[in-house]
N, C-alpha and C. Protein backbone atom coordinates (compact mmCIF):
# COMPACT_ATOMS: atom_id res chain seq x y z
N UNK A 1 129.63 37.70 45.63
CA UNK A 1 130.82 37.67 46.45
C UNK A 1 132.06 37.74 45.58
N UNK A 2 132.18 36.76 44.52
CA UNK A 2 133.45 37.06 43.53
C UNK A 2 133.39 38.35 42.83
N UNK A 3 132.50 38.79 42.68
CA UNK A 3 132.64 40.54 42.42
C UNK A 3 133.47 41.20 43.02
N UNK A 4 133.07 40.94 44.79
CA UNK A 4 133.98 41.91 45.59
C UNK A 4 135.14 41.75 45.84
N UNK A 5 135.88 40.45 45.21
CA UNK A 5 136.95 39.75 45.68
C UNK A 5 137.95 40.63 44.34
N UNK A 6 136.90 40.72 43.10
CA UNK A 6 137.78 40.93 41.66
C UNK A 6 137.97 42.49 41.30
N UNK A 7 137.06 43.18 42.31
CA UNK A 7 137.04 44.97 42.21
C UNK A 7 138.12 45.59 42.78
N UNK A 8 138.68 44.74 43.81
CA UNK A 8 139.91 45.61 44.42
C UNK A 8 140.94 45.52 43.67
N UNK A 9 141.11 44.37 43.15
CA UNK A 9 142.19 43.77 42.32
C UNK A 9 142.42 44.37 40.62
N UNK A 10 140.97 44.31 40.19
CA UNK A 10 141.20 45.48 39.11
C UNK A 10 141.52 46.90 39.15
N UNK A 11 140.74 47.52 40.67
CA UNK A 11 141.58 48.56 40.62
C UNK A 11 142.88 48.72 41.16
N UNK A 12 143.40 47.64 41.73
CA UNK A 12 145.13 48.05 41.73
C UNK A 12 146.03 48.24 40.53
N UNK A 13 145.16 47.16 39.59
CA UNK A 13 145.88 46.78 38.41
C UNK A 13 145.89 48.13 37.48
N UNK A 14 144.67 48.68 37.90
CA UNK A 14 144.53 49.81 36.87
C UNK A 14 145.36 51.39 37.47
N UNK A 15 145.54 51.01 38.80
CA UNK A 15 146.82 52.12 39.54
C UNK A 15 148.13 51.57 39.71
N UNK A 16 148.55 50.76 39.17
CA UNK A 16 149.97 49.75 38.72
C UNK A 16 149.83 50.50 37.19
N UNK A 17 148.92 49.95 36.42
CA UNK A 17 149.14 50.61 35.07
C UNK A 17 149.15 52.05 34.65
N UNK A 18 148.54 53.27 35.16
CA UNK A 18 148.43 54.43 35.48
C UNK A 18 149.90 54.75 36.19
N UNK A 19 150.59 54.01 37.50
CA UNK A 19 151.89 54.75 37.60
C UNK A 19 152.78 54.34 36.37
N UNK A 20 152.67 53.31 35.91
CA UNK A 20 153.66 52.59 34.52
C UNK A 20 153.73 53.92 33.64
N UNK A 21 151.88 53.91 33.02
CA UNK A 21 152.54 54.76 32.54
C UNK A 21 152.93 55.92 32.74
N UNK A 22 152.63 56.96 33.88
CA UNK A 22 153.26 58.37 34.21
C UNK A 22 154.69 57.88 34.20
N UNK A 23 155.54 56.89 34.61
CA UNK A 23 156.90 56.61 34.93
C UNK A 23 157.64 56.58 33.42
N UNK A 24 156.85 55.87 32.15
CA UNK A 24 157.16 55.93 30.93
C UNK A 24 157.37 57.26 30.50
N UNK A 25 155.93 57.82 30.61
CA UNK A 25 155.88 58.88 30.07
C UNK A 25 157.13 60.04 30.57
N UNK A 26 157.62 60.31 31.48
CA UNK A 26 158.60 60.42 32.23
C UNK A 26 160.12 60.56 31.73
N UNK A 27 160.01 59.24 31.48
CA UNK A 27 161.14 58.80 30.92
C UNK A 27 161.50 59.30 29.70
N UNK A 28 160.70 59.03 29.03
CA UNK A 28 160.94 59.57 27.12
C UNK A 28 160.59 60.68 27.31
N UNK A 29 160.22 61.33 28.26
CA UNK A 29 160.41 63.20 28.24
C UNK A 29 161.66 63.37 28.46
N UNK A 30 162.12 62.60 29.49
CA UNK A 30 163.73 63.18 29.50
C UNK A 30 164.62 62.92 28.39
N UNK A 31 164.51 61.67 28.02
CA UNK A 31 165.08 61.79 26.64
C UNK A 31 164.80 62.73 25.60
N UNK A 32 163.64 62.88 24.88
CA UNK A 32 162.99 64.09 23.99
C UNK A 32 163.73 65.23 24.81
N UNK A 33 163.70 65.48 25.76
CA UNK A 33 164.94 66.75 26.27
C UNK A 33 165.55 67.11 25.72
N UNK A 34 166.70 65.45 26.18
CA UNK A 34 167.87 65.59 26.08
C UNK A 34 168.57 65.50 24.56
N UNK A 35 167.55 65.27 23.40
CA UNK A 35 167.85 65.11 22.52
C UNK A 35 167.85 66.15 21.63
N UNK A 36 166.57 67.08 22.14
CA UNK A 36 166.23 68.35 21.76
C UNK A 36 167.98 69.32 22.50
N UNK A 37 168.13 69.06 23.33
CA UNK A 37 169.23 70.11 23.81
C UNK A 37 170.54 69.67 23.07
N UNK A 38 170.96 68.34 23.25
CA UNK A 38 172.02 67.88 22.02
C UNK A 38 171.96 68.31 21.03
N UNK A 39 170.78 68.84 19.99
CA UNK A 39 170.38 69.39 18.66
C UNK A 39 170.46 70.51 18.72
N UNK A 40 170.73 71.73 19.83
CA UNK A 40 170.28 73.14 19.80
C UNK A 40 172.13 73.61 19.10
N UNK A 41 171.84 74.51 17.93
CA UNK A 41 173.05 74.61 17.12
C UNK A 41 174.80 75.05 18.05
N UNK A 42 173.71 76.20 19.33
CA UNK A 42 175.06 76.89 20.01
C UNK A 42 175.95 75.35 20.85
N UNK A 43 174.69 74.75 21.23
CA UNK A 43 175.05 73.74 22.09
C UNK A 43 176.80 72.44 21.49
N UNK A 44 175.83 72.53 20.14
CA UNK A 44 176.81 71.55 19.35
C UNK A 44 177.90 72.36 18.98
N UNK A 45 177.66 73.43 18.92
CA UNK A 45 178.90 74.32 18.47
C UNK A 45 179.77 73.87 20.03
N UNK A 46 179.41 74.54 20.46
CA UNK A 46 180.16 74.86 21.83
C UNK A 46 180.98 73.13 21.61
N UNK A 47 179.70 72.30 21.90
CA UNK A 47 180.41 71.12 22.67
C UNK A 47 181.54 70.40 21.34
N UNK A 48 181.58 71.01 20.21
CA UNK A 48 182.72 70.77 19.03
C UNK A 48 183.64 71.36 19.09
N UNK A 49 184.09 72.06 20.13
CA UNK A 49 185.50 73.02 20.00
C UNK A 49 186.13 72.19 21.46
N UNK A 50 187.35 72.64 20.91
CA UNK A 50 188.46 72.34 22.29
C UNK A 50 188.74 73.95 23.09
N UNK A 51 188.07 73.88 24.32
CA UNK A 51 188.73 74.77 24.92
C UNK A 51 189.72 75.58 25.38
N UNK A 52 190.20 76.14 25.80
CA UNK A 52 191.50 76.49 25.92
C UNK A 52 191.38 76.83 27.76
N UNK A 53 191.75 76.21 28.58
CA UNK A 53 191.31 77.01 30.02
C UNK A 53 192.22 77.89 30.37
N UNK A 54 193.30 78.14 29.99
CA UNK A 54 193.72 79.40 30.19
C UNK A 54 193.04 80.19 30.08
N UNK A 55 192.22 80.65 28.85
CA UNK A 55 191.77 81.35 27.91
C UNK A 55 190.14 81.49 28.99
N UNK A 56 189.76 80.67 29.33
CA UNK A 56 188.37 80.21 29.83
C UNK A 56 188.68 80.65 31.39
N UNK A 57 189.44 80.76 32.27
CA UNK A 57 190.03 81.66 33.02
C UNK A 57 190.55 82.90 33.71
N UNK A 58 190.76 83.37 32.35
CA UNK A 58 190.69 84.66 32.24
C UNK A 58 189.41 85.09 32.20
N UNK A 59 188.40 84.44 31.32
CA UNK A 59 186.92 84.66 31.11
C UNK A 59 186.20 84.86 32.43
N UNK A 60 186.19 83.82 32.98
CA UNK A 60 185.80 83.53 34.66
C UNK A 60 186.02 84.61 35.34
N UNK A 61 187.73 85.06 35.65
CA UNK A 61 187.90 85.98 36.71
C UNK A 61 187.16 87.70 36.29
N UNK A 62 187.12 87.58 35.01
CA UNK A 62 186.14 89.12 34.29
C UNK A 62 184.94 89.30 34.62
N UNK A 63 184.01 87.68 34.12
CA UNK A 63 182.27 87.69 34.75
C UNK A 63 182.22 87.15 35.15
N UNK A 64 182.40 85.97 36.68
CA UNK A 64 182.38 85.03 37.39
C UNK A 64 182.84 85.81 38.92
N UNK A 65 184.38 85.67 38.90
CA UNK A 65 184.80 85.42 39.88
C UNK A 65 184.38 86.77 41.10
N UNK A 66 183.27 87.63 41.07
CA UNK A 66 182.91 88.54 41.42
C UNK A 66 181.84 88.26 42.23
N UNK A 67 181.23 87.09 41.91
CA UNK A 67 180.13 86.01 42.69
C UNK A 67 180.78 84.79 43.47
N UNK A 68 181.63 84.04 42.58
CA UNK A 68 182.05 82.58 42.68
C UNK A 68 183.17 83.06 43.45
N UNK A 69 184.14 83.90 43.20
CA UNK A 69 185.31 84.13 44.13
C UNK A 69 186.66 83.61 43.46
N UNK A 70 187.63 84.71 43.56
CA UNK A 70 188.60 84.31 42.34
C UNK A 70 188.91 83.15 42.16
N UNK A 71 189.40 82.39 43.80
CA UNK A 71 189.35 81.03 43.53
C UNK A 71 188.18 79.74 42.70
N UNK A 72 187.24 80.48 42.97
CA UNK A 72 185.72 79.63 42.71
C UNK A 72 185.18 78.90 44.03
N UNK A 73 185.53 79.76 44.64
CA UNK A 73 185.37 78.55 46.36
C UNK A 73 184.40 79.58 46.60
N UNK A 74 183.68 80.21 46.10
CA UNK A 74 182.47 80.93 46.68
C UNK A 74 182.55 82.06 47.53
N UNK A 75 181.31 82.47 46.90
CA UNK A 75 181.25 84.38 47.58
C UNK A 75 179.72 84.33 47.83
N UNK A 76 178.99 85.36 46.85
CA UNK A 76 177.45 85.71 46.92
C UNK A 76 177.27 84.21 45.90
N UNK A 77 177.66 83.99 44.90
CA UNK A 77 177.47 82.53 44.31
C UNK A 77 178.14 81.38 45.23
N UNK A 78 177.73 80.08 44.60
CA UNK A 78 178.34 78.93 45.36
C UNK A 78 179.44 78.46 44.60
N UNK A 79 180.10 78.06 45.88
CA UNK A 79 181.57 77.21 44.88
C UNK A 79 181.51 76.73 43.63
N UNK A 80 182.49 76.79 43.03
CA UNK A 80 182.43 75.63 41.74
C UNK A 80 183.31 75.02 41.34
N UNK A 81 184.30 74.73 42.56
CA UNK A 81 184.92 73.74 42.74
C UNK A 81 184.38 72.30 42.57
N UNK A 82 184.88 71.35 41.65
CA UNK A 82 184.08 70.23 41.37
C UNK A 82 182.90 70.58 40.64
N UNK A 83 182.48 71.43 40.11
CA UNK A 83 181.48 71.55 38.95
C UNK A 83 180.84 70.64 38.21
N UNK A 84 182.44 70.28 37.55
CA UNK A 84 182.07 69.70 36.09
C UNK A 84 181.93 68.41 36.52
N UNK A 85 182.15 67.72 37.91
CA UNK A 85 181.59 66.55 38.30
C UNK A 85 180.27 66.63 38.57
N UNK A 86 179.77 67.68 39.16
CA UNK A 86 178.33 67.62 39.51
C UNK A 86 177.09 67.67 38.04
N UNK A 87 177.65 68.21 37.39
CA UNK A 87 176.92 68.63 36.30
C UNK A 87 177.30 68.75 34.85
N UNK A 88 176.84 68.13 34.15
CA UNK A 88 177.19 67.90 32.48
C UNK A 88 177.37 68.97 32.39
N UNK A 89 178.17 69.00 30.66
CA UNK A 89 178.64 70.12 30.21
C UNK A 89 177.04 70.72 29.76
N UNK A 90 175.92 70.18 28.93
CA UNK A 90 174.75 70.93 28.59
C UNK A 90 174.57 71.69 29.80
N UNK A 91 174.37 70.90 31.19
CA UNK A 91 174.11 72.15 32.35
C UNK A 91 174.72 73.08 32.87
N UNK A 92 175.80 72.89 32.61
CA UNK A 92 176.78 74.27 33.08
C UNK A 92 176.67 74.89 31.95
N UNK A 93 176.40 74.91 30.67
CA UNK A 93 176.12 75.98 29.22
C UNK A 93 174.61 76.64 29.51
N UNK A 94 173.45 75.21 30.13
CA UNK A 94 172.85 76.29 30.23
C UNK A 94 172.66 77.05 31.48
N UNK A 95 173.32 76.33 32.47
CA UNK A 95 173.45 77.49 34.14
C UNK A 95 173.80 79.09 33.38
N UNK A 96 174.72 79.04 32.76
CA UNK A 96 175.74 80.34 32.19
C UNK A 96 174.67 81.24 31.28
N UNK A 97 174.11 80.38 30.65
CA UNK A 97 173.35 81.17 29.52
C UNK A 97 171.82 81.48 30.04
N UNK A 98 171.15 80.74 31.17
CA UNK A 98 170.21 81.34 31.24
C UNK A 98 169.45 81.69 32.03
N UNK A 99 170.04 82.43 32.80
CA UNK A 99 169.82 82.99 33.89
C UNK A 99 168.76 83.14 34.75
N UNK A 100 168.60 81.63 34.58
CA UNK A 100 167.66 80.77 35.80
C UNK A 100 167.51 80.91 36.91
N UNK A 101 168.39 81.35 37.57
CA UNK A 101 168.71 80.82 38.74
C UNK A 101 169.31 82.37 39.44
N UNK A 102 168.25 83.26 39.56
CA UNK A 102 168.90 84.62 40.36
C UNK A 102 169.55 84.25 41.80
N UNK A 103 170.55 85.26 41.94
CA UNK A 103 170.94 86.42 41.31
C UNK A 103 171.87 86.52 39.92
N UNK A 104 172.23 85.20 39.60
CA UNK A 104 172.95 84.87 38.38
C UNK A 104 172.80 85.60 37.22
N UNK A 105 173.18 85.89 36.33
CA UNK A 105 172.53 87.06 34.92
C UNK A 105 172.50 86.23 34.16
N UNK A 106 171.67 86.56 33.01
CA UNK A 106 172.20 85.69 31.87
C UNK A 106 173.42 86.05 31.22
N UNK A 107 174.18 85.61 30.74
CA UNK A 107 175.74 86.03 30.25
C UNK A 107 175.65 84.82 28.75
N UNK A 108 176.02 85.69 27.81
CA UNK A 108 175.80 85.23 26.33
C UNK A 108 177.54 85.10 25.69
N UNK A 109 178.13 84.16 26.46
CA UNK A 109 179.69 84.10 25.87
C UNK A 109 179.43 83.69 23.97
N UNK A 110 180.27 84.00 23.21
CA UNK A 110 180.37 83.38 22.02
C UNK A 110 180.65 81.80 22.38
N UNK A 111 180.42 81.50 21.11
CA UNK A 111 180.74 79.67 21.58
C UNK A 111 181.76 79.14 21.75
N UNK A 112 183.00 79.48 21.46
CA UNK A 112 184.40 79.58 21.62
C UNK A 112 184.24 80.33 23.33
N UNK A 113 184.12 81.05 23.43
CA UNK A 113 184.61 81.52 24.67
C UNK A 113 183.76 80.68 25.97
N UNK A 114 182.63 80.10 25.50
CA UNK A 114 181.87 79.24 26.36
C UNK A 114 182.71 77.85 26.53
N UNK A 115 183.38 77.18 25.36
CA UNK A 115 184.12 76.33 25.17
C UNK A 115 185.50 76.35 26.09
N UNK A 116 186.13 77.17 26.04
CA UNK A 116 187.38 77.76 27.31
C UNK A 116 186.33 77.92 28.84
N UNK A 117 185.77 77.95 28.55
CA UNK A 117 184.95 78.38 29.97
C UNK A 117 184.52 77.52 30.70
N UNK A 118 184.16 76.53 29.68
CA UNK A 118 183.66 74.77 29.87
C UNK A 118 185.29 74.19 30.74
N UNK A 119 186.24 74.29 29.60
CA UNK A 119 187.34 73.96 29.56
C UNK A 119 187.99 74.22 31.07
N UNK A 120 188.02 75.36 31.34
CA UNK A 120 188.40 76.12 32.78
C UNK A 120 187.67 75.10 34.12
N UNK A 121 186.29 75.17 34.03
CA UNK A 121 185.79 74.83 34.67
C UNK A 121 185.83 73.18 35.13
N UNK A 122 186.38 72.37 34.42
CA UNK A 122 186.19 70.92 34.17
C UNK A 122 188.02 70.97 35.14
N UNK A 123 188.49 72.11 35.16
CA UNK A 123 190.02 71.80 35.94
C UNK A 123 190.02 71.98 37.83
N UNK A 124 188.51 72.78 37.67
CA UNK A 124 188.44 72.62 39.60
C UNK A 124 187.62 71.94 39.90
């Protein structure tokens, strides 16, 4: 009888420990990510310059605003008004760069011009 009382109970314990660890494991993937993407050279480049959004503006209305809409309030792309609240600067470098997400292209700004672009974007 104490057998059957101690079998259910070990196996919860052992599906308590099994979600622990998928939830760990989880976790320090996102970090190892995010640490790996902090380290990628364009990334640090980019995120070491001061933008210029004028400059990052002009950029936009050339390859952007043809989707996003001159304003950025959306066309065949979605707004991007409030952007840079929704999404870190790594994700908007890599929304831009890798053209994840069709119909989007990939678009390869220099890192300076990604930097104004960052810059631009962080003002709607």
């Amino acid at each position: 009888m104490d057998n059957q009382i101690t079998q259910p109970k070990i196996m919860i314990q052992r599906i308590a420990l099994m979600a622990l660890a998928i939830l760990l494991a989880l976790v320090l993937g996102i970090f190892a990510v995010r640490i790996v993407r902090a380290s990628d050279p364009y990334v640090k480049t980019v995120l070491s310059l001061t933008g210029d959004p004028i400059q990052g503006h002009a950029i936009f209305q050339i390859n952007c605003a043809g989707c996003h809409g001159w304003e950025a309030d959306g066309r065949v792309g979605p707004s991007l008004q409030g952007v840079s609240k929704r999404k870190s600067p790594y994700g908007l470098i890599h929304q831009v760069i890798s053209g994840d997400t069709p119909p989007m292209p990939k678009f390869q700004p220099s890192a300076k011009e990604m930097a104004d672009l960052l810059s631009y974007l962080e003002t709607l």
